[in-house]
C-alpha atoms as a PDB file:
ATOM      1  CA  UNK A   1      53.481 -20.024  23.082  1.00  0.00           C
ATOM      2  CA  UNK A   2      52.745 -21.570  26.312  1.00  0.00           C
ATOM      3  CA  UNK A   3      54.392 -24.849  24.762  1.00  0.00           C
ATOM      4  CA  UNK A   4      57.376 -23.271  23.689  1.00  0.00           C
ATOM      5  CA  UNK A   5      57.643 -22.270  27.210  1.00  0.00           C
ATOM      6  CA  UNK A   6      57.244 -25.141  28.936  1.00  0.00           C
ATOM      7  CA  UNK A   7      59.416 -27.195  26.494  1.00  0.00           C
ATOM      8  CA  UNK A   8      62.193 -24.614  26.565  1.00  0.00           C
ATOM      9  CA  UNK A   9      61.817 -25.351  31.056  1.00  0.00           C
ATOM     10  CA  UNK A  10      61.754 -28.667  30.315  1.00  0.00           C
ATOM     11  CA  UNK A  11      64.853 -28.479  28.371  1.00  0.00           C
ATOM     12  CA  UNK A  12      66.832 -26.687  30.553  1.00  0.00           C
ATOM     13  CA  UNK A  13      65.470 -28.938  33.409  1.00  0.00           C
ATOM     14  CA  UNK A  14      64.370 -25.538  35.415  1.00  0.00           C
ATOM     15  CA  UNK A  15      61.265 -26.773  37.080  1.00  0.00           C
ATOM     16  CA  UNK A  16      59.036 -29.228  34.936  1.00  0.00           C
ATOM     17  CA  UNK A  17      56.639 -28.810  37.645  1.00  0.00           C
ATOM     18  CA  UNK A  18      55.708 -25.024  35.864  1.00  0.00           C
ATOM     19  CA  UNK A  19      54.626 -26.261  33.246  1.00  0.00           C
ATOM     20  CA  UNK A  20      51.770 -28.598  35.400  1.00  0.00           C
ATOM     21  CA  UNK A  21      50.760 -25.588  37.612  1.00  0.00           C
ATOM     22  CA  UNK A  22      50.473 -23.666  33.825  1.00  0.00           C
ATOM     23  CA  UNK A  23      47.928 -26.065  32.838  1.00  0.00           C
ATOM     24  CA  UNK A  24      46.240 -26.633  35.833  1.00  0.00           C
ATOM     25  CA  UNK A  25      42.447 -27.283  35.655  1.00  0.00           C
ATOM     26  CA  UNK A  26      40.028 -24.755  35.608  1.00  0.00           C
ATOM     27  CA  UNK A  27      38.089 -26.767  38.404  1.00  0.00           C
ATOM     28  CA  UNK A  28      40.747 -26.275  40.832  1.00  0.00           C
ATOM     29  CA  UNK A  29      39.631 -25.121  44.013  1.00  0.00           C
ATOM     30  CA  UNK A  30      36.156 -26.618  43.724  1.00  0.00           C
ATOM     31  CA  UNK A  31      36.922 -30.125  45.344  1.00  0.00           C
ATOM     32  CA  UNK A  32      35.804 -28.702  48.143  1.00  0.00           C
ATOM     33  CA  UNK A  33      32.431 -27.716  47.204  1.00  0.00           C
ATOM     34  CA  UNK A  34      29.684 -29.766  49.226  1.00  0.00           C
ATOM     35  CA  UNK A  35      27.728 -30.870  45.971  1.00  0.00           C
ATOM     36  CA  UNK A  36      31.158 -30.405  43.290  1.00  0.00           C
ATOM     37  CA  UNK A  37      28.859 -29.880  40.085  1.00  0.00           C
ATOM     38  CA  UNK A  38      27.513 -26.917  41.804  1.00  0.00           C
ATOM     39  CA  UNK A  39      28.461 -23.365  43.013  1.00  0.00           C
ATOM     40  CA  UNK A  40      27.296 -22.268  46.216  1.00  0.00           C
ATOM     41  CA  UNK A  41      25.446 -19.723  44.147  1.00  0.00           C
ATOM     42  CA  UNK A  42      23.883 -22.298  41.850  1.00  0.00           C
ATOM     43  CA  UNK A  43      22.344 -24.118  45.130  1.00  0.00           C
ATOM     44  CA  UNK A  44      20.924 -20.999  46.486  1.00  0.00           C
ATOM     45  CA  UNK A  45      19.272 -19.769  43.221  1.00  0.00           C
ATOM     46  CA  UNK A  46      17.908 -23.544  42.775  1.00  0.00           C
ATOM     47  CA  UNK A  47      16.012 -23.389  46.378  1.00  0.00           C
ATOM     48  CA  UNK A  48      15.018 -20.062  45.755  1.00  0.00           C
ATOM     49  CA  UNK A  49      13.064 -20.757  42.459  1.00  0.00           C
ATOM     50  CA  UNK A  50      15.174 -18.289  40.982  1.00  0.00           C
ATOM     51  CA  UNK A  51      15.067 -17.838  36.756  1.00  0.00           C
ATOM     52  CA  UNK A  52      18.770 -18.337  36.395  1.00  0.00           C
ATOM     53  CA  UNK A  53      18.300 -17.741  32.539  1.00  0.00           C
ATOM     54  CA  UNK A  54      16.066 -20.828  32.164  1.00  0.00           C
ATOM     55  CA  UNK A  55      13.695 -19.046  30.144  1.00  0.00           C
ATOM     56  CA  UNK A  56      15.677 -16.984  27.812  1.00  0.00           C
ATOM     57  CA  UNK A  57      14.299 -18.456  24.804  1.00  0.00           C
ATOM     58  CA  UNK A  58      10.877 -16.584  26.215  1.00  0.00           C
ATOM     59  CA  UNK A  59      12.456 -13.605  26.929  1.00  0.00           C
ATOM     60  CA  UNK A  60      13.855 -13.192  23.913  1.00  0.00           C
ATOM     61  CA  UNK A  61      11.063 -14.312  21.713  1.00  0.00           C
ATOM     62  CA  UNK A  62       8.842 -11.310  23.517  1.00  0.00           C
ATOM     63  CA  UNK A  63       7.360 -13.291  26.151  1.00  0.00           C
ATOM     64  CA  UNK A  64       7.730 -11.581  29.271  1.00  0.00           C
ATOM     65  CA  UNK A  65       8.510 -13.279  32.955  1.00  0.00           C
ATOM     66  CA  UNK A  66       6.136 -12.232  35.707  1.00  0.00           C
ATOM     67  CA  UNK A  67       9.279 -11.315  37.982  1.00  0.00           C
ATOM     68  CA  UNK A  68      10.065  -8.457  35.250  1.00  0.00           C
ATOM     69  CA  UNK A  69       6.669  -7.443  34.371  1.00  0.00           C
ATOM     70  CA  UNK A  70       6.395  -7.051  38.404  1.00  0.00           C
ATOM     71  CA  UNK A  71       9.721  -4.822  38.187  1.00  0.00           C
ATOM     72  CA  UNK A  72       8.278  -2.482  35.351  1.00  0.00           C
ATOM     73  CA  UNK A  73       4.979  -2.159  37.143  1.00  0.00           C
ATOM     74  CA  UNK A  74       4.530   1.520  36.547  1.00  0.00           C
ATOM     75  CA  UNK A  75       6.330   1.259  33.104  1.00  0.00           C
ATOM     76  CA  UNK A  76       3.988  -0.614  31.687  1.00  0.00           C
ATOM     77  CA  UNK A  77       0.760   0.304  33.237  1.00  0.00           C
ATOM     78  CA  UNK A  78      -0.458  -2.818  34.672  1.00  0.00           C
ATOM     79  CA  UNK A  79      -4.015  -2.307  36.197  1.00  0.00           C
ATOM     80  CA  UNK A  80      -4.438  -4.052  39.708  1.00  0.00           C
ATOM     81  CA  UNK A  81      -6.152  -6.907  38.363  1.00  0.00           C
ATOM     82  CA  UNK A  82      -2.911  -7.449  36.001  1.00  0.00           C
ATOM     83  CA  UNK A  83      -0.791  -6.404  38.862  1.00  0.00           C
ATOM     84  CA  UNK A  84      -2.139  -9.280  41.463  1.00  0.00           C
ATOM     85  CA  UNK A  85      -2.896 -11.810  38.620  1.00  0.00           C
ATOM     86  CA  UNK A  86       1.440 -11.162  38.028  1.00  0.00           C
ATOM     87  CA  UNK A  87       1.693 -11.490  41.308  1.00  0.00           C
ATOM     88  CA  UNK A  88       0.563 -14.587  41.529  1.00  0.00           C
ATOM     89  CA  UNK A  89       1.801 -16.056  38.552  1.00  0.00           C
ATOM     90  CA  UNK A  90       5.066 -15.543  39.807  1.00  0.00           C
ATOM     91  CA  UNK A  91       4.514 -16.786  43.684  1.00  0.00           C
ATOM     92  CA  UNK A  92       3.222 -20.155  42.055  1.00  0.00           C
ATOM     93  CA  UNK A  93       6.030 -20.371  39.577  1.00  0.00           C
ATOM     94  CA  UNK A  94       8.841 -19.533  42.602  1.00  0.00           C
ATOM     95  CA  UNK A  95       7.291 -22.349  44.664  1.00  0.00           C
ATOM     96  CA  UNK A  96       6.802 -24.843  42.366  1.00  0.00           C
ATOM     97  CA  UNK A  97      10.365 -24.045  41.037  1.00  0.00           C
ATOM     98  CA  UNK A  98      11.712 -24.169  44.557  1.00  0.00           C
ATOM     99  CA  UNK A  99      10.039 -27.017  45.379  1.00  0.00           C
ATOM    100  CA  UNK A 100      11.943 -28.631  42.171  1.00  0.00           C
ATOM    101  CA  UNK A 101      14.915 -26.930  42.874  1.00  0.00           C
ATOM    102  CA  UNK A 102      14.940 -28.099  46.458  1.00  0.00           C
ATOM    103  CA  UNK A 103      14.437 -31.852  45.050  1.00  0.00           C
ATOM    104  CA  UNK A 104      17.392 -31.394  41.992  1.00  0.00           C
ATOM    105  CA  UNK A 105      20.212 -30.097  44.717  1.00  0.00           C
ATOM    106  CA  UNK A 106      19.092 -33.211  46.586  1.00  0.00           C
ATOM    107  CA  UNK A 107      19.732 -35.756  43.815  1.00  0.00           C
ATOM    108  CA  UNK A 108      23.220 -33.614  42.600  1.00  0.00           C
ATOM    109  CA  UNK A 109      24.121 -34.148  46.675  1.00  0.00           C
ATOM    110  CA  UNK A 110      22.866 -38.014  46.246  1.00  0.00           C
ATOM    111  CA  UNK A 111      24.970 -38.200  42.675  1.00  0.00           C
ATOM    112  CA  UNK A 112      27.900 -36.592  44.405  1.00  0.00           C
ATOM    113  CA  UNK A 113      28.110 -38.795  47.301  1.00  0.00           C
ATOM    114  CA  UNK A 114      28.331 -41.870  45.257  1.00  0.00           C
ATOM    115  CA  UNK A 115      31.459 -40.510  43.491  1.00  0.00           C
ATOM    116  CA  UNK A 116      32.538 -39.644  46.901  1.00  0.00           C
ATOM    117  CA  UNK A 117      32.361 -43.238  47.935  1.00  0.00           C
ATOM    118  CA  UNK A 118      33.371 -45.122  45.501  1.00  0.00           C
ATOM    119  CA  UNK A 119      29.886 -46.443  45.538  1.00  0.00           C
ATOM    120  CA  UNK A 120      28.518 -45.504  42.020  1.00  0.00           C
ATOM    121  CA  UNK A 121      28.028 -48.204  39.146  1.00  0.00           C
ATOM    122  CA  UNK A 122      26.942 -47.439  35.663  1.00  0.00           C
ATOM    123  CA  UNK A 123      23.434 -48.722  36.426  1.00  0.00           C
ATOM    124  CA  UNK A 124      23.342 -45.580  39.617  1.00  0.00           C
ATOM    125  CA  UNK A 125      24.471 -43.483  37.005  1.00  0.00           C
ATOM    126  CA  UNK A 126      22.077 -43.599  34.851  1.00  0.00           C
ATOM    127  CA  UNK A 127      19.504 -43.839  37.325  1.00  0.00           C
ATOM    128  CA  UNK A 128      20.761 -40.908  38.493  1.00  0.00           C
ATOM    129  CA  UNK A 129      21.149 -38.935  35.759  1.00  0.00           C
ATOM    130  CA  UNK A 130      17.130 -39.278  34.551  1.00  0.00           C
ATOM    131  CA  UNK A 131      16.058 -38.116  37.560  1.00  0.00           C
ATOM    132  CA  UNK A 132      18.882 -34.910  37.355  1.00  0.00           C
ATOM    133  CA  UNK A 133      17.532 -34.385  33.693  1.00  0.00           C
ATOM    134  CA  UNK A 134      13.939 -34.861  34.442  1.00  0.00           C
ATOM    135  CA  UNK A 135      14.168 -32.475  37.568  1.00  0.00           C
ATOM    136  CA  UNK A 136      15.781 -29.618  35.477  1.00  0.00           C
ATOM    137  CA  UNK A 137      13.360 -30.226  32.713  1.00  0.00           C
ATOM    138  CA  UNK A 138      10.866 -29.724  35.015  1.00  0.00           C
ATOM    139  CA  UNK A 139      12.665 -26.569  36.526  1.00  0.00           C
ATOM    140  CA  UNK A 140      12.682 -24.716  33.447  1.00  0.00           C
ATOM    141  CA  UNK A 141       8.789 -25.937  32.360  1.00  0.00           C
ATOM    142  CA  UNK A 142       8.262 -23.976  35.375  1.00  0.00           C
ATOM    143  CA  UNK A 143       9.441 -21.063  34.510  1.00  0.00           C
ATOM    144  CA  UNK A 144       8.638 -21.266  30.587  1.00  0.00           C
ATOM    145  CA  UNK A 145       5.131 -21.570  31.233  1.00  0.00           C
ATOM    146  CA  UNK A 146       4.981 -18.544  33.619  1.00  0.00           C
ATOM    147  CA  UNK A 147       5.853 -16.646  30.871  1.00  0.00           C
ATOM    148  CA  UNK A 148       3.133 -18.573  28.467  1.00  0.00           C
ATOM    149  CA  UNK A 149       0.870 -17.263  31.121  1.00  0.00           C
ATOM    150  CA  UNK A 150       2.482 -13.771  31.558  1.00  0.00           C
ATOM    151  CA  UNK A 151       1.477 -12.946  28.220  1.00  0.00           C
ATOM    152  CA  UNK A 152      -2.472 -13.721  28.424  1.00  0.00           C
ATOM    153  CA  UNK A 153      -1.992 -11.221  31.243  1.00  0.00           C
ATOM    154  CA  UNK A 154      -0.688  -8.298  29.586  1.00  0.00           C
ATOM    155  CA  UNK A 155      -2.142  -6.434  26.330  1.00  0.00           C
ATOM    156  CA  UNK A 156       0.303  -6.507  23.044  1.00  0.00           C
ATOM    157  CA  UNK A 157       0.777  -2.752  23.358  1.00  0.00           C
ATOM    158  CA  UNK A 158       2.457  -3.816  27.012  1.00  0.00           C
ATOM    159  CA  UNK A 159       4.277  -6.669  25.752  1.00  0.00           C
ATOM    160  CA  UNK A 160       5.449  -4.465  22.829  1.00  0.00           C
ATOM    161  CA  UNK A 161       6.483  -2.350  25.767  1.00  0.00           C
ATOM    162  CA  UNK A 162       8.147  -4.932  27.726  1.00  0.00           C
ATOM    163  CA  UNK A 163      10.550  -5.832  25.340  1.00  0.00           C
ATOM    164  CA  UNK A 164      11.394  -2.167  24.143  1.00  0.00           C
ATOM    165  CA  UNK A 165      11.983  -1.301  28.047  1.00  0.00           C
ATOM    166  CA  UNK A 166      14.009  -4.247  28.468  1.00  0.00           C
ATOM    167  CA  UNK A 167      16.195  -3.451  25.295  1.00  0.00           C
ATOM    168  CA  UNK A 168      14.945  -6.100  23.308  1.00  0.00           C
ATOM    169  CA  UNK A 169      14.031  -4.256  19.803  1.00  0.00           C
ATOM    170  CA  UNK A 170      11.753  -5.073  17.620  1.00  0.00           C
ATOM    171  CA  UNK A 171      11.618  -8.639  17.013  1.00  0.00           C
ATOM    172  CA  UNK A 172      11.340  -9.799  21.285  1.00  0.00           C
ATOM    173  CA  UNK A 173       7.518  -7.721  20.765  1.00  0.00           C
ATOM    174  CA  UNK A 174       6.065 -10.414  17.898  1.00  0.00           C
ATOM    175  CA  UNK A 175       4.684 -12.250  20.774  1.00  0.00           C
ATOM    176  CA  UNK A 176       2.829  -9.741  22.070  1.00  0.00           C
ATOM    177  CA  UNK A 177       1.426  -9.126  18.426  1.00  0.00           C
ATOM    178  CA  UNK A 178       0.093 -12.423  18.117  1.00  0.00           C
ATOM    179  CA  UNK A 179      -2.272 -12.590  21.480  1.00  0.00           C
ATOM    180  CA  UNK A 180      -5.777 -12.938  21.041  1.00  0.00           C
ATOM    181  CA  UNK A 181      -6.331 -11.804  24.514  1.00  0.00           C
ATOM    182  CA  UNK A 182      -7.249  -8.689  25.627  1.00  0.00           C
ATOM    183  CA  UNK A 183      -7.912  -6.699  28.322  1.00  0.00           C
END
């Protein structure tokens, strides 16, 4: 439909420039960004150490993330050794992330200021792009293995719990069915 329309103003020579603005790109608005390939938001959550979804294929296989284990406390029953073991877990996993994060925004910045420049060659690009990859790789170990080590933490009966509180089902628990630790 949105063809029809803009051939019919074509057409009639009513302003050719509507159909442009119709199709303008969804990226409008974002050339002024500081690093363009990411949002203000993006850049904070990176230097925070923030999960940003990275480890939904955890979550959703019933492994659960220290930062939501911390959340459901109570609900789950952690004892205070599980409680400051969490804890920990997921100070270590925030500052390593962080640290990553902090290192990732640096090399997007780097990556956008050649662009900016005119100073990027294929050879910089690539360059640049392993590092980018490597960094989020290591962004989202991070936070994967947090939740490797959340589950030694917890019993199954809490992971089973973890997922059920979280709205999960049955299928996020199997994890938690599979531990060989106790406590």
């Amino acid at each position: 439909m949105k063809r029809s329309v803009c051939a019919f103003l074509l057409a009639s020579s009513l302003a050719p420039a509507a159909c442009w603005a119709a199709s303008a790109s969804p990226y409008a608005g974002e050339e002024d960004r500081e690093i363009k390939s990411l949002s203000s938001d993006d850049v904070n959550a990176y230097l925070a150490g923030k999960g940003m979804g990275l480890a939904k294929t955890a979550e959703l296989n019933g492994y659960a993330g220290p930062a939501h284990v911390m959340e459901l406390a109570s609900q789950l029953g952690l004892t205070p050794e599980q409680r400051a073991m969490t804890e920990a877990l997921f100070a270590s996993m925030s500052s390593k992330a962080a640290a990553l994060g902090r290192a990732l925004v640096e090399e997007e910045r780097k990556l956008d200021q050649l662009f900016a420049t005119q100073a990027i060659t294929s050879e910089l690009l690539v360059q640049s792009l392993t590092e980018i990859g490597s960094l989020q790789a290591k962004i989202r170990a991070a936070h994967l293995e947090a939740h490797l080590a959340q589950l030694k933490i917890l019993t199954a009966e809490q992971n089973a719990r973890y997922s059920q509180v979280r709205g999960y089902g049955d299928s996020a628990g199997r994890a938690g069915h599979k531990q060989q630790h106790k406590h």
